[in-house]
N, C-alpha and C. Protein backbone atom coordinates (compact mmCIF):
# COMPACT_ATOMS: atom_id res chain seq x y z
N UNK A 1 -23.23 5.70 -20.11
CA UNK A 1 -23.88 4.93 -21.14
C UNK A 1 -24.33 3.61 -20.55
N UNK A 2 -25.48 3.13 -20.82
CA UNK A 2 -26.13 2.22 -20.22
C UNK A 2 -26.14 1.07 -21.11
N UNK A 3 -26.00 0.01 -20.99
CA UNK A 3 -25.72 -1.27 -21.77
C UNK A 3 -26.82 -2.44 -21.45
N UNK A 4 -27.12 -3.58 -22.60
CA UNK A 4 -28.35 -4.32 -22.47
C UNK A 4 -27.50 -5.22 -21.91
N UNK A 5 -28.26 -5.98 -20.55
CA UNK A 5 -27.13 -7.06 -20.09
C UNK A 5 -28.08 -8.25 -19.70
N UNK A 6 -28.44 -9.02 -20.59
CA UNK A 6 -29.16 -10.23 -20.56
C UNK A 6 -29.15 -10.64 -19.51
N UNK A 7 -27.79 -10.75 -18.36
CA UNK A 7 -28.25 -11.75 -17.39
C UNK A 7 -27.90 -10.71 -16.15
N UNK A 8 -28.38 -9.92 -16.53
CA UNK A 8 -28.47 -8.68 -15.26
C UNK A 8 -29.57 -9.41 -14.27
N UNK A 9 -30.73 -9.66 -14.94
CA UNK A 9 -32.19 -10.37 -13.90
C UNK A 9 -31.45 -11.50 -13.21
N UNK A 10 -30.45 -12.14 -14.03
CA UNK A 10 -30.17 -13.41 -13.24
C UNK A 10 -29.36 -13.23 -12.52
N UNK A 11 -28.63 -12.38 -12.53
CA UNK A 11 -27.33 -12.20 -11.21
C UNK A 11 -28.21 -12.27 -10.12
N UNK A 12 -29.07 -10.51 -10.46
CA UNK A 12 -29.87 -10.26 -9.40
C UNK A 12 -30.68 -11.12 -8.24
N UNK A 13 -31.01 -12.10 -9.24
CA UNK A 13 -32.04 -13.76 -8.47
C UNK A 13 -30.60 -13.90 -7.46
N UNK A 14 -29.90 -14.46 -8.18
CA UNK A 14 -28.71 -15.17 -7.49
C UNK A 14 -28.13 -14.97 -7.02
N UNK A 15 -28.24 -12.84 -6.61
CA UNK A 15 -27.55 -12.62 -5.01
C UNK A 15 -28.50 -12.95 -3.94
N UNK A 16 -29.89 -12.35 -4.61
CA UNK A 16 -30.78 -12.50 -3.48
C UNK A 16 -30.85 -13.93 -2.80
N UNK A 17 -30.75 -14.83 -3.87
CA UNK A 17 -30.63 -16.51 -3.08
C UNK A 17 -29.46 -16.56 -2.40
N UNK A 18 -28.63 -15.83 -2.78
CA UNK A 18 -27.05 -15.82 -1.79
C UNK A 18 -27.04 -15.32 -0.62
N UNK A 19 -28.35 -14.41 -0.47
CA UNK A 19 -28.22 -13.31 0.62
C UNK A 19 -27.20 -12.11 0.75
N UNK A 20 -26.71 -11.97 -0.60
CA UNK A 20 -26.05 -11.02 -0.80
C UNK A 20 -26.51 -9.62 -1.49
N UNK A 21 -26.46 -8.88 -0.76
CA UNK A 21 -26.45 -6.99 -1.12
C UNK A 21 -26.10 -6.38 -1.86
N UNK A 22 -26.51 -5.71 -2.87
CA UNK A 22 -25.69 -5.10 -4.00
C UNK A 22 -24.52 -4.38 -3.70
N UNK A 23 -24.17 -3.88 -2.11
CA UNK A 23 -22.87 -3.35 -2.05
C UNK A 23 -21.99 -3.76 -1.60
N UNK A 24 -22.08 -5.10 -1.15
CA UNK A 24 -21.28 -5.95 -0.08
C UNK A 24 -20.87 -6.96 -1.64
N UNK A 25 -21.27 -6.88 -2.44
CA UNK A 25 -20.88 -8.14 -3.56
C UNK A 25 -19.79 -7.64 -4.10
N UNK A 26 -19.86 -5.93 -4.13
CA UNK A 26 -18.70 -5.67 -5.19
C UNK A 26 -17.67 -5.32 -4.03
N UNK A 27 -16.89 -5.97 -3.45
CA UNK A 27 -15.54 -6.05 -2.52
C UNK A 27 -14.33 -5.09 -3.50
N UNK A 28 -13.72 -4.40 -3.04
CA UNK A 28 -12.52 -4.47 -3.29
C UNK A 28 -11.87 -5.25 -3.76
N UNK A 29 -11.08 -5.20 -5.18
CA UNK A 29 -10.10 -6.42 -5.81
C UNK A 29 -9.01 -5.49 -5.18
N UNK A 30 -8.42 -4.30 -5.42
CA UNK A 30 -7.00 -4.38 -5.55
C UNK A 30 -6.28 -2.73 -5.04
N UNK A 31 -5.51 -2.67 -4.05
CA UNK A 31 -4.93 -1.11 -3.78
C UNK A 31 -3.80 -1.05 -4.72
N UNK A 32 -3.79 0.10 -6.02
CA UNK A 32 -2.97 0.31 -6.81
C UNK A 32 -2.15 1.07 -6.31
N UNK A 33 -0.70 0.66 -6.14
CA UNK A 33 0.69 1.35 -5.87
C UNK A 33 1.75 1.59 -6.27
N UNK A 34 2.80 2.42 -5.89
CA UNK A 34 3.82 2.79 -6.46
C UNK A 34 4.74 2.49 -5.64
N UNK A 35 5.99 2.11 -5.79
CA UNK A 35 7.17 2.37 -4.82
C UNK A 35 8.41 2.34 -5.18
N UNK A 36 9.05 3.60 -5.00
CA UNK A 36 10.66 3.92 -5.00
C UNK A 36 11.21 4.56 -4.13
N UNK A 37 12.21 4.53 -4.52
CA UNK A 37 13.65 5.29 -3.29
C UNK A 37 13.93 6.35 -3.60
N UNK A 38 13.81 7.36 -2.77
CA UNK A 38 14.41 8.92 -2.94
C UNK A 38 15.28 9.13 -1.70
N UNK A 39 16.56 8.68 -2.12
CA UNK A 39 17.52 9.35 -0.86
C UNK A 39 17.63 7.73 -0.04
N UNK A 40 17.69 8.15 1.08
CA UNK A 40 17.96 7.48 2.02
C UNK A 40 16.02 6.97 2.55
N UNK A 41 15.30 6.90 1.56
CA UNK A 41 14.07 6.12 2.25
C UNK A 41 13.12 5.76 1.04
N UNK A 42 12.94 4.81 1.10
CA UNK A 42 11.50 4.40 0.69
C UNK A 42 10.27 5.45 0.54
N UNK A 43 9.36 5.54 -0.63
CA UNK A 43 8.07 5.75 -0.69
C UNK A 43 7.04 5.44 -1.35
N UNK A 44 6.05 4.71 -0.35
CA UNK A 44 4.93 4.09 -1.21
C UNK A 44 3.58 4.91 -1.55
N UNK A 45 3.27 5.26 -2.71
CA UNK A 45 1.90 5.92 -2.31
C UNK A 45 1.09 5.04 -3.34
N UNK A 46 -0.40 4.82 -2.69
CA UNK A 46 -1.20 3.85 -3.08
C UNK A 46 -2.17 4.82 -3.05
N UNK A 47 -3.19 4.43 -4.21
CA UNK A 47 -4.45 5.09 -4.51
C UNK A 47 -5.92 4.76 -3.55
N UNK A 48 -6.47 5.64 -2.98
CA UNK A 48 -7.64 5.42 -2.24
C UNK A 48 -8.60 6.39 -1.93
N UNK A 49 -9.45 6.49 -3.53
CA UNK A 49 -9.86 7.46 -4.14
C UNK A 49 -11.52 7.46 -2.81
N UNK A 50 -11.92 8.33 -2.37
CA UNK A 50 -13.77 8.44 -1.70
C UNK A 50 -13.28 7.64 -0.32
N UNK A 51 -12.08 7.52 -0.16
CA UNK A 51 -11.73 6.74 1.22
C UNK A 51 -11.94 7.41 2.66
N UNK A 52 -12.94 7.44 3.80
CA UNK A 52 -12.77 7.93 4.30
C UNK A 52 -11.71 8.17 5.50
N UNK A 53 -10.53 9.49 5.61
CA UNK A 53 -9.51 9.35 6.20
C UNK A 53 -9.43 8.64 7.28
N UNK A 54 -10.28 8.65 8.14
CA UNK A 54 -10.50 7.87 9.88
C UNK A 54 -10.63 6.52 9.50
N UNK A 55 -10.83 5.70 8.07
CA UNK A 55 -10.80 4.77 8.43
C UNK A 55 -9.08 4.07 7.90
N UNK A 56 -8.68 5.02 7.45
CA UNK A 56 -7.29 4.73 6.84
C UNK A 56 -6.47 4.06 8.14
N UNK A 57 -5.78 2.76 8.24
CA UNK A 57 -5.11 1.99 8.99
C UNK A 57 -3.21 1.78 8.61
N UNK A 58 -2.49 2.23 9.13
CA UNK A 58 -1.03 1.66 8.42
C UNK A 58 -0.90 1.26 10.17
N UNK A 59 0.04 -0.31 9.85
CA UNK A 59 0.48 -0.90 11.07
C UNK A 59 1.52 -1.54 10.44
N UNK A 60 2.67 -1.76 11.72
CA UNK A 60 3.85 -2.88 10.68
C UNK A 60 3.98 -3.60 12.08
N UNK A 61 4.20 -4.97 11.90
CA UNK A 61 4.34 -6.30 12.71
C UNK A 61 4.96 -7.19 12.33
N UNK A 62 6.20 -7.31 13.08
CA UNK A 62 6.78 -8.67 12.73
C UNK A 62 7.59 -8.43 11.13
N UNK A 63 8.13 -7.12 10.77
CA UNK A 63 8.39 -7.10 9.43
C UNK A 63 7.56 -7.12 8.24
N UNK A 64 6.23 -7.17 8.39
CA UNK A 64 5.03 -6.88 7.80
C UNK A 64 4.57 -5.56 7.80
N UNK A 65 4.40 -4.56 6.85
CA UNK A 65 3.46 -3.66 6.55
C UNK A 65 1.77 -3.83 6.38
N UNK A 66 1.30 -3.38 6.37
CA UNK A 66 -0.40 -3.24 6.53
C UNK A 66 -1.04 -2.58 6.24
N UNK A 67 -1.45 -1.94 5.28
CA UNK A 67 -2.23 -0.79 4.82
C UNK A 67 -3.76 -1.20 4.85
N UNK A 68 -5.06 -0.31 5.50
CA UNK A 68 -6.31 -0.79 5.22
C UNK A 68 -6.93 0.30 5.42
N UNK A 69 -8.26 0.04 4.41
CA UNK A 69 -8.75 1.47 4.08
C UNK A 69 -10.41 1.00 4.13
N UNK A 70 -11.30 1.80 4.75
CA UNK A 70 -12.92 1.36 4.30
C UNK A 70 -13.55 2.40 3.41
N UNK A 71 -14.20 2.14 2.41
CA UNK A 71 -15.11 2.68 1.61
C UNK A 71 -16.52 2.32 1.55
N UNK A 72 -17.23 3.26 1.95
CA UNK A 72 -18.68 2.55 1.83
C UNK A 72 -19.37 3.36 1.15
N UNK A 73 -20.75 2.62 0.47
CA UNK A 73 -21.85 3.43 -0.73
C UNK A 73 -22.93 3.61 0.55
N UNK A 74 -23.55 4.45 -0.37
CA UNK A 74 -24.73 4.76 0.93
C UNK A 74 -25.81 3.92 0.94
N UNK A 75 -25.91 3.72 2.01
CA UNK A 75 -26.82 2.68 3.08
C UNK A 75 -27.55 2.91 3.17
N UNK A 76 -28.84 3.70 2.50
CA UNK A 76 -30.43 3.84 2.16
C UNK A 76 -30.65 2.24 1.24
N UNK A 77 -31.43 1.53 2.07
CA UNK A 77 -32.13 0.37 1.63
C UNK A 77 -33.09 1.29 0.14
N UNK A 78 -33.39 2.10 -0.03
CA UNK A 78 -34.36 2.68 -0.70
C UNK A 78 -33.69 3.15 -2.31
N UNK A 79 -32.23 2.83 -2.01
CA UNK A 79 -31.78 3.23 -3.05
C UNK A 79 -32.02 2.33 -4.22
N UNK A 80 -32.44 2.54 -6.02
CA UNK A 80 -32.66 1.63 -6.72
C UNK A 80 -31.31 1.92 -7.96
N UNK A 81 -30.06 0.75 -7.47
CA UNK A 81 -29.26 1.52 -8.25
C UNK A 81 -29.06 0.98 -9.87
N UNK A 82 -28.65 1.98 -10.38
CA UNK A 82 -28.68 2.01 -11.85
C UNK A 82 -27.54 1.26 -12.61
N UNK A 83 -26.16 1.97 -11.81
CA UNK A 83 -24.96 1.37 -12.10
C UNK A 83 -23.62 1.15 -11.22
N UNK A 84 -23.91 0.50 -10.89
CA UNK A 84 -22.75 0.19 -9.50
C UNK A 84 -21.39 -0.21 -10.68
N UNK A 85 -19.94 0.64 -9.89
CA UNK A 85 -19.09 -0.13 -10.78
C UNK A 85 -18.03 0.44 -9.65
N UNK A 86 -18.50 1.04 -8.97
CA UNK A 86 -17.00 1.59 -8.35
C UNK A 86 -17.41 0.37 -6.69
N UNK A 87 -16.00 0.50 -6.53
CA UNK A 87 -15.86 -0.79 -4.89
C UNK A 87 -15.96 -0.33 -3.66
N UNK A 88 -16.81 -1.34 -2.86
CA UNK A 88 -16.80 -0.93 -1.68
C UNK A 88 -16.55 -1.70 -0.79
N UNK A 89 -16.39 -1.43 0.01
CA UNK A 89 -15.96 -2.36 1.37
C UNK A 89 -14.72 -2.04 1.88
N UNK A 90 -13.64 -3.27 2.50
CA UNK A 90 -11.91 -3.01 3.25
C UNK A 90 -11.02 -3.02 2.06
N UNK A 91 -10.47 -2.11 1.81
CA UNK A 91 -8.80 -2.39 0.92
C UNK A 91 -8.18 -3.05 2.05
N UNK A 92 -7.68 -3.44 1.60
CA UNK A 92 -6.04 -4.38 2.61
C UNK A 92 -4.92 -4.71 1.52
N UNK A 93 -3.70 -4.27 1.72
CA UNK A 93 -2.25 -4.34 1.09
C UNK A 93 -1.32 -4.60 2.23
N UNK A 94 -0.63 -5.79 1.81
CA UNK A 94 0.33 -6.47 2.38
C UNK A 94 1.80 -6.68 2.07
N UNK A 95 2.64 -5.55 2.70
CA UNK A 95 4.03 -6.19 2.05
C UNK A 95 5.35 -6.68 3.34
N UNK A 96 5.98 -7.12 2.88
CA UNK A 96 6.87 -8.07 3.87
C UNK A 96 8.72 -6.85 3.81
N UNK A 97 8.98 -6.15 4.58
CA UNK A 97 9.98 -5.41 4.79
C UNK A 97 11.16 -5.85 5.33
N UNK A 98 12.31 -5.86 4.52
CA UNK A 98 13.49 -6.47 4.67
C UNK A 98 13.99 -5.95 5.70
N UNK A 99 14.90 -6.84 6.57
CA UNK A 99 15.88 -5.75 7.50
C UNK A 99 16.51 -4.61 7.28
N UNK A 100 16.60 -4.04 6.61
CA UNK A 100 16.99 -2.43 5.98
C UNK A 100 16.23 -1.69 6.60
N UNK A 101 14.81 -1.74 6.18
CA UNK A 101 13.77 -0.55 7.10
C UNK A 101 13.72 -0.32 8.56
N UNK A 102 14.28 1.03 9.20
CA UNK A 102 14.14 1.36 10.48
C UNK A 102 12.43 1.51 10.61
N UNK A 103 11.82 0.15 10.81
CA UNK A 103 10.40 0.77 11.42
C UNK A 103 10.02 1.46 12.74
N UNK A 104 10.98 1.95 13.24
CA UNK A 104 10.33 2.82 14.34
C UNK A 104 10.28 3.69 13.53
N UNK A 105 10.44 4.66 12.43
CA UNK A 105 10.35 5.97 12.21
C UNK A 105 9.38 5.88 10.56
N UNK A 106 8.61 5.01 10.82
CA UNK A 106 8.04 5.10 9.48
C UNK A 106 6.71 6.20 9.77
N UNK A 107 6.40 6.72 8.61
CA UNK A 107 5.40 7.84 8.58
C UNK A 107 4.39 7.98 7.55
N UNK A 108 3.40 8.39 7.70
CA UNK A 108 2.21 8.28 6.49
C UNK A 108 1.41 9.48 6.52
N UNK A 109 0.73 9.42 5.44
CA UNK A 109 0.21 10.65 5.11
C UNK A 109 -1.11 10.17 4.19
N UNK A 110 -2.27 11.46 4.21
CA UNK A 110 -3.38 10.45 3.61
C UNK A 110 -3.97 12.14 2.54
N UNK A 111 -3.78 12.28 1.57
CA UNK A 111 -4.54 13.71 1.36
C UNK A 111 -4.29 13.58 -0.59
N UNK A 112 -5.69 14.22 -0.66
CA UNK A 112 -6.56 13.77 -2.10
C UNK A 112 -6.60 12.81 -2.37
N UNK A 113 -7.15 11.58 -1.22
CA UNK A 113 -7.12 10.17 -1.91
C UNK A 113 -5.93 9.41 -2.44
N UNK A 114 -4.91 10.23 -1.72
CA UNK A 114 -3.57 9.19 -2.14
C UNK A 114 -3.12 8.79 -0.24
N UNK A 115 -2.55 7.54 -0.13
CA UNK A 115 -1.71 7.75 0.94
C UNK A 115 -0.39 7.46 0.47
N UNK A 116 0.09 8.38 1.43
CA UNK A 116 1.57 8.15 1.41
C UNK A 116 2.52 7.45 2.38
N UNK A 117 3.21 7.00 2.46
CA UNK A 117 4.35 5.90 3.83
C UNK A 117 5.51 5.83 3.27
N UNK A 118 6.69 6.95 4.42
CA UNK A 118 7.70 7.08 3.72
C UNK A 118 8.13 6.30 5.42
N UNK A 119 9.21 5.18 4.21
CA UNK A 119 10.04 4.11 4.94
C UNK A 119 11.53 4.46 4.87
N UNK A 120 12.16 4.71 5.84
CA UNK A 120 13.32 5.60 5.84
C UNK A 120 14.09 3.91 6.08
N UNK A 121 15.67 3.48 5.59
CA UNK A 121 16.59 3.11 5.50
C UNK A 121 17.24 3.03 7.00
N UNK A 122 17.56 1.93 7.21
CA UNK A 122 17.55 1.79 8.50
C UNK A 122 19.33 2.10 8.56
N UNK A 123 20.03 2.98 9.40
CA UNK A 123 21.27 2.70 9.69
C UNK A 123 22.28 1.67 9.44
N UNK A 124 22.09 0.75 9.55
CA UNK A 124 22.91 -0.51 9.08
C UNK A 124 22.95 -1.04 7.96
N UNK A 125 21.93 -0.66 7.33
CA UNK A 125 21.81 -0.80 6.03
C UNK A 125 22.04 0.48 4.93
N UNK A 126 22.77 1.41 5.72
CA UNK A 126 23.71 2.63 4.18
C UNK A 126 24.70 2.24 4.38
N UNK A 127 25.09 2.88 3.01
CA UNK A 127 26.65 2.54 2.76
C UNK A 127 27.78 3.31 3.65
N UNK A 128 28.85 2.92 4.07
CA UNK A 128 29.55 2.90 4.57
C UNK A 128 31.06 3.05 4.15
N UNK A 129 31.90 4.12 5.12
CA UNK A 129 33.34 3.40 4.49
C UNK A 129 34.09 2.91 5.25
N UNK A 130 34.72 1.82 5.27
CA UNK A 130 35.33 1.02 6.15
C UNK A 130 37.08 1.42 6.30
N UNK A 131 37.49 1.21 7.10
CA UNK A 131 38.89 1.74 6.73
C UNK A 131 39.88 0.16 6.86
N UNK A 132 40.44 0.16 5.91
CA UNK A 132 41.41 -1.30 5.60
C UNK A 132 43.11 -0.95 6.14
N UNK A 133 43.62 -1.62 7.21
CA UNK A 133 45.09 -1.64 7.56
C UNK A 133 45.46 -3.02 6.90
N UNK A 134 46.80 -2.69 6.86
CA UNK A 134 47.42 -3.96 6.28
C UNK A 134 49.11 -3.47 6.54
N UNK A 135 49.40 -4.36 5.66
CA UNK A 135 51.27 -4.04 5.84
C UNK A 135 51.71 -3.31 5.83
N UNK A 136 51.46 -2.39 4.19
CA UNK A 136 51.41 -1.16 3.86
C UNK A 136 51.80 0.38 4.67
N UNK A 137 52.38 1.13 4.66
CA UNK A 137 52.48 2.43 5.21
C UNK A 137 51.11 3.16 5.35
N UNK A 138 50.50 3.38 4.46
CA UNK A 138 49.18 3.99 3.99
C UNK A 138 47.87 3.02 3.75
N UNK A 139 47.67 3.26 4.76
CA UNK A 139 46.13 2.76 4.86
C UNK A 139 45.36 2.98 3.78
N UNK A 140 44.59 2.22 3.28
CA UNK A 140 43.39 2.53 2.36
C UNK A 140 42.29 2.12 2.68
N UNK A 141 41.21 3.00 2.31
CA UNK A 141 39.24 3.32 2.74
C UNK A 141 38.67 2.76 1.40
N UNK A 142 37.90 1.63 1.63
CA UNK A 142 36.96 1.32 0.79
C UNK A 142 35.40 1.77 1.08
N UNK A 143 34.88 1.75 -0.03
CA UNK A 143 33.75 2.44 0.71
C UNK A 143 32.67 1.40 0.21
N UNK A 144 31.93 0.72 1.89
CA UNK A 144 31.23 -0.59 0.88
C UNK A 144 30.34 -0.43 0.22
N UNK A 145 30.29 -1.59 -0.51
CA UNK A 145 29.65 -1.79 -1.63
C UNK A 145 30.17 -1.31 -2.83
N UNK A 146 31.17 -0.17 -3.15
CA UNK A 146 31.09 0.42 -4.35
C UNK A 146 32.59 -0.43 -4.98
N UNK A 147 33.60 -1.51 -4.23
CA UNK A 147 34.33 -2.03 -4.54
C UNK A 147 35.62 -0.95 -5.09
N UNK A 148 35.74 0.45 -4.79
CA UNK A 148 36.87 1.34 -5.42
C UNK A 148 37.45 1.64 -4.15
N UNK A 149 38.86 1.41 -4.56
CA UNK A 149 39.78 2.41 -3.30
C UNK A 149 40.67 3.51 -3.90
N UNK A 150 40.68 3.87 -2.54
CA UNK A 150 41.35 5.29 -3.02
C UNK A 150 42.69 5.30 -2.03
């Protein structure tokens, strides 16, 4: 459905004085994601619908994750478009990973426009049971974090 938009002419003036392109204006706002724990790891999957796979990027540095994705509209100067609404250009998502995550073994996956990055729980960070001596005859095992002995 096509809508009357009074200052459609004037945008238009005012990319061209910008030197801006009808497909380079509409950037990417935002990679929509999910993330929870199944088990012993992390999984994020973020939406990146017409994305082409080769340009899909995951890097982690310094405790930083990195996700980046390119989407582009087609590049016929000749095109006269009607209704631009979907985004083009770099996604980029940024998250900061606590010491818990073993990043050597992180893994991703990219299929129907979803990616996936499963962040596995780093060793030092599961729970554990510690074993407690004391005066006592019988030792007792706490198991951390859960504060119960047995």
């Amino acid at each position: 459905m096509l809508r009357f938009d009074p200052f459609h002419d004037i945008d238009t003036v005012a990319r061209q004085l910008l030197g801006e392109s009808r497909g380079t204006a509409r950037a990417p706002r935002f990679m929509p994601m999910d993330l929870f724990r199944a088990g012993d790891h992390y999984v994020l999957n973020a939406d990146l619908p017409g994305v082409d796979p080769g340009s899909v990027n995951v890097s982690v540095d310094n405790g930083t994750l990195t996700l980046e994705a390119q989407r582009s509209l087609p590049g016929d100067e000749n095109v006269q478009w009607i209704a631009s609404e979907r985004f083009a250009g770099t996604y980029m998502r940024q998250l900061s990973l606590g010491e818990g995550i073993d990043t050597e073994h992180i893994s991703a996956t990219y299929n129907d426009g979803v990616l996936s990055v499963m962040l596995p729980i780093a060793e030092k960070a599961k729970p554990r049971r510690i074993e407690i001596s004391g005066m006592g005859s019988d030792p007792k095992t706490i198991e951390a974090g859960s504060g119960e002995r047995s």
